[in-house]
N, C-alpha and C. Protein backbone atom coordinates (compact mmCIF):
# COMPACT_ATOMS: atom_id res chain seq x y z
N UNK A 1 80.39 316.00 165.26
CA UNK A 1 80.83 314.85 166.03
C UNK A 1 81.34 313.79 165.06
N UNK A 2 82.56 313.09 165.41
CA UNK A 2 83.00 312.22 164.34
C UNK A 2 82.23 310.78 164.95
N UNK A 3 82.50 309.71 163.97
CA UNK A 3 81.82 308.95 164.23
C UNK A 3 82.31 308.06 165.44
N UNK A 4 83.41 308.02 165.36
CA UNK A 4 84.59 307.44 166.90
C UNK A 4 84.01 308.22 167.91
N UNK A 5 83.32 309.26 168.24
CA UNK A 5 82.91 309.54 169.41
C UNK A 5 81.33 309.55 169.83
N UNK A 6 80.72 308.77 168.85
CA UNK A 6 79.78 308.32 169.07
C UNK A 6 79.14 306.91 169.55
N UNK A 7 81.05 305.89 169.58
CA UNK A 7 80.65 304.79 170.23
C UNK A 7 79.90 304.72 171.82
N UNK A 8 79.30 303.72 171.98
CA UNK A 8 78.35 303.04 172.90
C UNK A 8 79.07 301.71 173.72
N UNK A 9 79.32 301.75 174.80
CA UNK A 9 79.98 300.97 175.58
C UNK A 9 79.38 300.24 175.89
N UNK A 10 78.77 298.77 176.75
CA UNK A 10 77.94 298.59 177.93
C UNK A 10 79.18 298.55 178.82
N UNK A 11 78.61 298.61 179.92
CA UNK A 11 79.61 298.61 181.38
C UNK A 11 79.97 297.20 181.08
N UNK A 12 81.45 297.44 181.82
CA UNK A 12 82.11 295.91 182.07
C UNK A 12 82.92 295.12 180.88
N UNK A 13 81.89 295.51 179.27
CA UNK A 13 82.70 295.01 178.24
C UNK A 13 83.53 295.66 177.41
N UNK A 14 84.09 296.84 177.80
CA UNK A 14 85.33 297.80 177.07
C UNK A 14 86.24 297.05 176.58
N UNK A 15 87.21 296.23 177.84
CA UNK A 15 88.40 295.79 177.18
C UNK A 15 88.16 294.51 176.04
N UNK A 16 86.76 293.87 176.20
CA UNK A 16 87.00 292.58 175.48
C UNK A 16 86.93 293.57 174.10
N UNK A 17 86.12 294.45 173.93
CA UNK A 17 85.73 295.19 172.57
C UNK A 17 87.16 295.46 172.16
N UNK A 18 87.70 296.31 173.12
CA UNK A 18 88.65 296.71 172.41
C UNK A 18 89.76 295.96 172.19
N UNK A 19 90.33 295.05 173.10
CA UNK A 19 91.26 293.71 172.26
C UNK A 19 90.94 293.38 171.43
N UNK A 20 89.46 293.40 170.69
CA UNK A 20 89.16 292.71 169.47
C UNK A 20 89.02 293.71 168.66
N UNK A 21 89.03 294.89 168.82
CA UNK A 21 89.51 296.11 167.86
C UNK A 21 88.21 296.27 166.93
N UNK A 22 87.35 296.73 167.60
CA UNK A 22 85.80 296.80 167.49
C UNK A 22 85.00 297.56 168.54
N UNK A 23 84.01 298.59 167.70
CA UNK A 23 82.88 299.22 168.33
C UNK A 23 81.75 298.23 168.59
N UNK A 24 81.01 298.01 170.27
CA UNK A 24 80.00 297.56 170.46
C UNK A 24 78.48 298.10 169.43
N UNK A 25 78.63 299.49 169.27
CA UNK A 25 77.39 300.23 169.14
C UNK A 25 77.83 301.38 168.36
N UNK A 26 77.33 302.04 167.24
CA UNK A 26 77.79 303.67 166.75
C UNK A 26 76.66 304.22 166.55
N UNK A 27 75.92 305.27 167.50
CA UNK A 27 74.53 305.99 167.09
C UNK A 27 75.26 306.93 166.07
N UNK A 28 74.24 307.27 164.97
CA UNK A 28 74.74 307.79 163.90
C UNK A 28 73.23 308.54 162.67
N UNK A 29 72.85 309.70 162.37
CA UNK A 29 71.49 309.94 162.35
C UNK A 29 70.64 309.43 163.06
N UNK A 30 70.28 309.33 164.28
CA UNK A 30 69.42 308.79 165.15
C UNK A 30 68.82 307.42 164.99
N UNK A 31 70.12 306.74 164.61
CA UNK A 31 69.76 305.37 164.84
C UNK A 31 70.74 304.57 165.57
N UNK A 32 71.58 303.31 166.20
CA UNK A 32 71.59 302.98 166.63
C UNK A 32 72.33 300.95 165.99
N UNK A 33 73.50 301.68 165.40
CA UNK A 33 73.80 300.17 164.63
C UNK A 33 74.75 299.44 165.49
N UNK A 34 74.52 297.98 165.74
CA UNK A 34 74.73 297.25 166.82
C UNK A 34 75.58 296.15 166.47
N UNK A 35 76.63 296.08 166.73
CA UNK A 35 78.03 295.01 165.67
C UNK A 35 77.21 294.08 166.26
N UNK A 36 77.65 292.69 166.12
CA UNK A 36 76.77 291.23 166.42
C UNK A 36 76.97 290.88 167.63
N UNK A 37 75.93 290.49 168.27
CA UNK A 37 76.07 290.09 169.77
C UNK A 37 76.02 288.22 169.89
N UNK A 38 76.59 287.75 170.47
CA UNK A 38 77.32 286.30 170.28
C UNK A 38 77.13 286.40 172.36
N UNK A 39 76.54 284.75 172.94
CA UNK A 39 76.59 284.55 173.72
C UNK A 39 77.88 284.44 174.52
N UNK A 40 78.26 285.44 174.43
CA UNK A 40 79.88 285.37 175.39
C UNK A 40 79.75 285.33 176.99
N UNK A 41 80.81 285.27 177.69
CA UNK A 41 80.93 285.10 178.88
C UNK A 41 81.92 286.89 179.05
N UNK A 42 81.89 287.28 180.27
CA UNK A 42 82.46 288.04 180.52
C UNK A 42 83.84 288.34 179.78
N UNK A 43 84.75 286.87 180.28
CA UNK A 43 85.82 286.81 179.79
C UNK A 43 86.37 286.94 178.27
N UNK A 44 84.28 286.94 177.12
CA UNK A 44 84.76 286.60 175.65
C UNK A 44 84.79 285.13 175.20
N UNK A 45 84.39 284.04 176.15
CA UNK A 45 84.33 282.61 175.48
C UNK A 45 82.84 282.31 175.65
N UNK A 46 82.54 281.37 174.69
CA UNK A 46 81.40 280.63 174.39
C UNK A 46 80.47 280.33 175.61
N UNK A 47 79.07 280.48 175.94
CA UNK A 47 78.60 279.75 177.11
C UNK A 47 78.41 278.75 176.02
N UNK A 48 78.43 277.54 176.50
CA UNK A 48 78.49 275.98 175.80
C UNK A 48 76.65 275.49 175.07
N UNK A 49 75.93 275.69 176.27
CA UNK A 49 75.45 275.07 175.78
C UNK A 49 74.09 276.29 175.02
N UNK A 50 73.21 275.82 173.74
CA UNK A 50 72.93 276.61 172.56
C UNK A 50 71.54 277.67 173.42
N UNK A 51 70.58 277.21 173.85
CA UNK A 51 69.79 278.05 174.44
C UNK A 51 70.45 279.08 175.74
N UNK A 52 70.87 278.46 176.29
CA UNK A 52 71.65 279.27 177.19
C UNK A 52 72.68 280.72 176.34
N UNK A 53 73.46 280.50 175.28
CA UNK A 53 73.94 281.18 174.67
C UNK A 53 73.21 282.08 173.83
N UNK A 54 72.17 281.60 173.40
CA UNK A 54 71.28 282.66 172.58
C UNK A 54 70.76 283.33 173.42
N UNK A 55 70.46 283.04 175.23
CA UNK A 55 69.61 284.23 176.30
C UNK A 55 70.75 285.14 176.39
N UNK A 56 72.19 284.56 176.52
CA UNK A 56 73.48 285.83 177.15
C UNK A 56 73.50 286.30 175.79
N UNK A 57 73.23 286.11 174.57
CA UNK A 57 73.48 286.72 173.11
C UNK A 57 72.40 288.39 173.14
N UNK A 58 71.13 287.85 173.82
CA UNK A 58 70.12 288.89 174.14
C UNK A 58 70.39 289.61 175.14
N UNK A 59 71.18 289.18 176.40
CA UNK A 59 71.67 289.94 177.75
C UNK A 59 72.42 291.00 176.83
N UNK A 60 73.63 290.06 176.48
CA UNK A 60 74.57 291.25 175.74
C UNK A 60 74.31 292.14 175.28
N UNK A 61 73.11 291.79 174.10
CA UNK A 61 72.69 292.88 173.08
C UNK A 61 71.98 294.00 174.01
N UNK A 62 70.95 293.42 175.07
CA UNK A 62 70.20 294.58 175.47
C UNK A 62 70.67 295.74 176.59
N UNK A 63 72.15 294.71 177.01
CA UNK A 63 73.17 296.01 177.78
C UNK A 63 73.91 296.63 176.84
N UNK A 64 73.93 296.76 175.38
CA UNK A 64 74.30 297.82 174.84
C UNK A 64 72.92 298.60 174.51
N UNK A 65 71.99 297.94 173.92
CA UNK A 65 70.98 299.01 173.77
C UNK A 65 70.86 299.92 175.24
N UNK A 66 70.43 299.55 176.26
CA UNK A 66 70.56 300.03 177.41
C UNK A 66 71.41 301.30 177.42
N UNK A 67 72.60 300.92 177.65
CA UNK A 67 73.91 301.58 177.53
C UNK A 67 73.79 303.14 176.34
N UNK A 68 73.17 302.60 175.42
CA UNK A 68 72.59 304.09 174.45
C UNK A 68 71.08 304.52 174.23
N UNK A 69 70.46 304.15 175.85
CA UNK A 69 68.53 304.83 176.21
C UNK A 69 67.92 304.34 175.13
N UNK A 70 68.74 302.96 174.62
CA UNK A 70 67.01 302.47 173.71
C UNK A 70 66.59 301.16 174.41
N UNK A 71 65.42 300.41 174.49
CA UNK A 71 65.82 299.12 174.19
C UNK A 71 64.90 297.68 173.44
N UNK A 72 64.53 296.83 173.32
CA UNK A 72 64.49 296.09 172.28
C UNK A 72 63.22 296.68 171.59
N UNK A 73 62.20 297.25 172.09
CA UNK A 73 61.21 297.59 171.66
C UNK A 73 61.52 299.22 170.46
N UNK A 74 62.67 299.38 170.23
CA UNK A 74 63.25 300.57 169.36
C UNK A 74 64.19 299.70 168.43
N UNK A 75 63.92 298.56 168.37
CA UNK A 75 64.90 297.56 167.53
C UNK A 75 64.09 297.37 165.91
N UNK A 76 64.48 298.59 165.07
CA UNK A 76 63.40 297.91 163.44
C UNK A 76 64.16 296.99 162.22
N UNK A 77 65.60 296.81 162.81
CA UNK A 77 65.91 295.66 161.75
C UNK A 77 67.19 294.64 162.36
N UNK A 78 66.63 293.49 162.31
CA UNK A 78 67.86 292.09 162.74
C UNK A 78 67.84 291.51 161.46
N UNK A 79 69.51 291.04 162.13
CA UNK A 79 70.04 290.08 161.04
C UNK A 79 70.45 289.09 162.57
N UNK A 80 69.97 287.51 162.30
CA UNK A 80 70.72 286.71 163.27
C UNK A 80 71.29 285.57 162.00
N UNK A 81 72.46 285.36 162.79
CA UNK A 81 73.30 284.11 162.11
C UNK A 81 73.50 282.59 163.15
N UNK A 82 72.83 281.70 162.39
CA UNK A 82 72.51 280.20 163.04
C UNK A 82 73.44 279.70 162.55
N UNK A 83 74.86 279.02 163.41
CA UNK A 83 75.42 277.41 162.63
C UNK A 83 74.36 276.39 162.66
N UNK A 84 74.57 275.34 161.75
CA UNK A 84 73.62 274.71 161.70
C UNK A 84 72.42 275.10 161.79
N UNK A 85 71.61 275.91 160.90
CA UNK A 85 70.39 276.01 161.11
C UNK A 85 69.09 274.75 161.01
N UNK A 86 69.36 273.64 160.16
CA UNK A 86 68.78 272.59 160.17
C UNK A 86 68.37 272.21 161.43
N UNK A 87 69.41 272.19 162.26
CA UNK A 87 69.26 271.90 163.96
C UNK A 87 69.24 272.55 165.11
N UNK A 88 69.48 273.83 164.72
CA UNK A 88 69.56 275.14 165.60
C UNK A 88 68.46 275.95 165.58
N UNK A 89 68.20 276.21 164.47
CA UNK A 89 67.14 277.09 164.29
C UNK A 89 65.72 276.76 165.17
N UNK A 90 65.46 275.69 165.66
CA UNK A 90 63.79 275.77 166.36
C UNK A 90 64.18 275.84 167.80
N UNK A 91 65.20 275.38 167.93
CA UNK A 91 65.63 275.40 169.74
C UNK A 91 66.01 276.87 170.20
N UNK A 92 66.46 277.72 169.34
CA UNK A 92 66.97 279.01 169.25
C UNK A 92 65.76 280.08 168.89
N UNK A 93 65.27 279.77 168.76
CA UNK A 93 63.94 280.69 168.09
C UNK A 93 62.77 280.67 169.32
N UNK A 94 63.11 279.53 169.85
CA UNK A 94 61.94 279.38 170.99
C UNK A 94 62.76 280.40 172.11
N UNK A 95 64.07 280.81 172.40
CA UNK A 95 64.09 281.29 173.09
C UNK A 95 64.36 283.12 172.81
N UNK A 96 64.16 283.23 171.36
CA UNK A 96 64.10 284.40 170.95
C UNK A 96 62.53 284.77 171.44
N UNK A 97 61.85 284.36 171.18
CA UNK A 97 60.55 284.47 171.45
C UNK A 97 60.25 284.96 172.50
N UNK A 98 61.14 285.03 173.73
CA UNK A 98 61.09 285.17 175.54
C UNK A 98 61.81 286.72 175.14
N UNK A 99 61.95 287.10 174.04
CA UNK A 99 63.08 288.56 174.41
C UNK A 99 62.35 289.81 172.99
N UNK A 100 61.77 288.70 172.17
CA UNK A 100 61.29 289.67 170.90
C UNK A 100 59.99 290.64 171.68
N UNK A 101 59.16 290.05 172.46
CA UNK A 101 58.10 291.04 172.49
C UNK A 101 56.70 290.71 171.86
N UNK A 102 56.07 291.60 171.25
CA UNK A 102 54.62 291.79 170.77
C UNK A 102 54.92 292.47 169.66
N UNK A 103 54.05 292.34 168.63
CA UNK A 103 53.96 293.01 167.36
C UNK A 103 53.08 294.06 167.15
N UNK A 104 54.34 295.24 166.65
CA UNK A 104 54.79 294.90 165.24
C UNK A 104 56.15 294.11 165.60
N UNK A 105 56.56 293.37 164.68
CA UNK A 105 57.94 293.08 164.89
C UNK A 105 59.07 293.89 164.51
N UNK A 106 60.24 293.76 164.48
CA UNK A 106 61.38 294.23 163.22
C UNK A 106 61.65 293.79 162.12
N UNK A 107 62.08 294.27 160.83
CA UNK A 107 62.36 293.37 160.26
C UNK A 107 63.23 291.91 160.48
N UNK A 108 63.61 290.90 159.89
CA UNK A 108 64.71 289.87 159.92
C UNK A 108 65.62 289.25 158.95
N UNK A 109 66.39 289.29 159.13
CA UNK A 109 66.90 288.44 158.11
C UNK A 109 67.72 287.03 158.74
N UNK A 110 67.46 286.32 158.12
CA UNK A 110 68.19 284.68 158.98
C UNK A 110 69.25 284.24 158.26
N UNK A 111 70.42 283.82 158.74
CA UNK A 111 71.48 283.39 157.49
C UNK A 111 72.10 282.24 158.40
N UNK A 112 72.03 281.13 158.05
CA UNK A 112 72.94 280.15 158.03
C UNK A 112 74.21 279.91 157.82
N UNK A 113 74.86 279.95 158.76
CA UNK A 113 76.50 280.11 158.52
C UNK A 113 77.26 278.66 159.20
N UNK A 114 78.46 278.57 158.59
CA UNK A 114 79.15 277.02 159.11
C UNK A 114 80.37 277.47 160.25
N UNK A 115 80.21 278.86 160.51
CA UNK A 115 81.42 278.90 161.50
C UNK A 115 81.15 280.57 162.23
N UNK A 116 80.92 280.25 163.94
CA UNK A 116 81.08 281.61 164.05
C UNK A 116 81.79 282.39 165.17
N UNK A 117 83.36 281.52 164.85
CA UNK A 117 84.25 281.52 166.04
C UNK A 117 84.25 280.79 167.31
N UNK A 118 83.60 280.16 167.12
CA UNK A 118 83.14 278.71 168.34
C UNK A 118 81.34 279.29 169.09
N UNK A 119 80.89 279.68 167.96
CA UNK A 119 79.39 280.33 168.78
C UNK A 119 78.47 279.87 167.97
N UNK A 120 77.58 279.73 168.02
CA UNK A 120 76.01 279.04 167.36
C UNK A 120 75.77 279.92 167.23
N UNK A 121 75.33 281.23 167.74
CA UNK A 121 74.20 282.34 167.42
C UNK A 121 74.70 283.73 167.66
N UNK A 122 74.40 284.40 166.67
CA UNK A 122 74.85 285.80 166.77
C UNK A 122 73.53 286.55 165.99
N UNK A 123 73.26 288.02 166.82
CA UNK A 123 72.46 288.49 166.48
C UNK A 123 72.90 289.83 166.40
N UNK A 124 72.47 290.66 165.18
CA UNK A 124 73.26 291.99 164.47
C UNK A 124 72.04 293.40 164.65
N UNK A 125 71.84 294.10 165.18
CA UNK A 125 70.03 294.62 164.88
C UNK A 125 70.59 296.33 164.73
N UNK A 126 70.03 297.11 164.15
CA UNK A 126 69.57 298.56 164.10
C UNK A 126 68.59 298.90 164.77
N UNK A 127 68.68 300.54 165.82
CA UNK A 127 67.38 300.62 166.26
C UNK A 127 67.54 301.89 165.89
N UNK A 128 66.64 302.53 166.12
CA UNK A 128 65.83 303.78 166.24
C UNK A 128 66.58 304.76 167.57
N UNK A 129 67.49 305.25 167.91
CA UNK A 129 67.03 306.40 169.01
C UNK A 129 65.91 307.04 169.34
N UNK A 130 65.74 306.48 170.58
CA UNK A 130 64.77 307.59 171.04
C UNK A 130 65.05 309.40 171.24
N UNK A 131 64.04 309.88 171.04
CA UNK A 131 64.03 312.05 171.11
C UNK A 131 65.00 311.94 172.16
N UNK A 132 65.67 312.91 171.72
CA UNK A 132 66.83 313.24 173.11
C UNK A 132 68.27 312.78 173.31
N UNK A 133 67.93 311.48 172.25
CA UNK A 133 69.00 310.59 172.85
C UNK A 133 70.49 311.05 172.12
């Protein structure tokens, strides 16, 4: 199987992916690498305001996990990117908290960035496939 036919769709977001000339998802040795999920709107623009955007950043992400029979609890490594983390980071974290779960955790990595196409928060993660998948 080449790796182009191992992309992962969620329903509904094909065309924005593909106008932007990008795989949502590529399972690949039974894991599960997940391009960055950014609080978009259907259409691909910003929901405005920052908690609200980091819950559709987690909607997004977990209708692709969905979309390839895993979901957050098969998630063992994130990378999220905060603009402004000085001021973002505790308002954004409180609502990660409503979607991370119970421990063990995944790994993380946090990076502070000054621009991320008009979005505050983007979150990048690897999971695990589950048997079968």
């Amino acid at each position: 199987m080449s790796a182009r036919d191992a992309v992962v769709f969620p329903a509904g977001r094909q065309a924005l992916y593909e106008k932007n000339r990008y795989s949502p998802a590529i399972r690949s040795n039974g894991f599960l690498f997940v391009s960055g999920q950014v609080g978009s709107r259907p259409d691909g623009s910003p929901e405005p305001e920052l908690q609200a955007q980091v819950r559709l950043a987690f909607d997004n992400l977990n209708a692709i996990l969905s979309a390839a029979g895993c979901t957050f609890k098969d998630v063992v490594d994130v990378t999220v990117f905060i603009v402004d983390p000085a001021s973002n980071f505790e308002p954004a974290w409180k609502v990660v908290g409503e979607y991370w779960g119970d421990a063990p955790h995944p790994t993380l990595t946090g990076i502070g960035v000054t621009w991320l196409y008009g979005f505050q928060f983007e979150i990048k993660v690897i999971a695990r496939l589950p048997e079968g998948v």
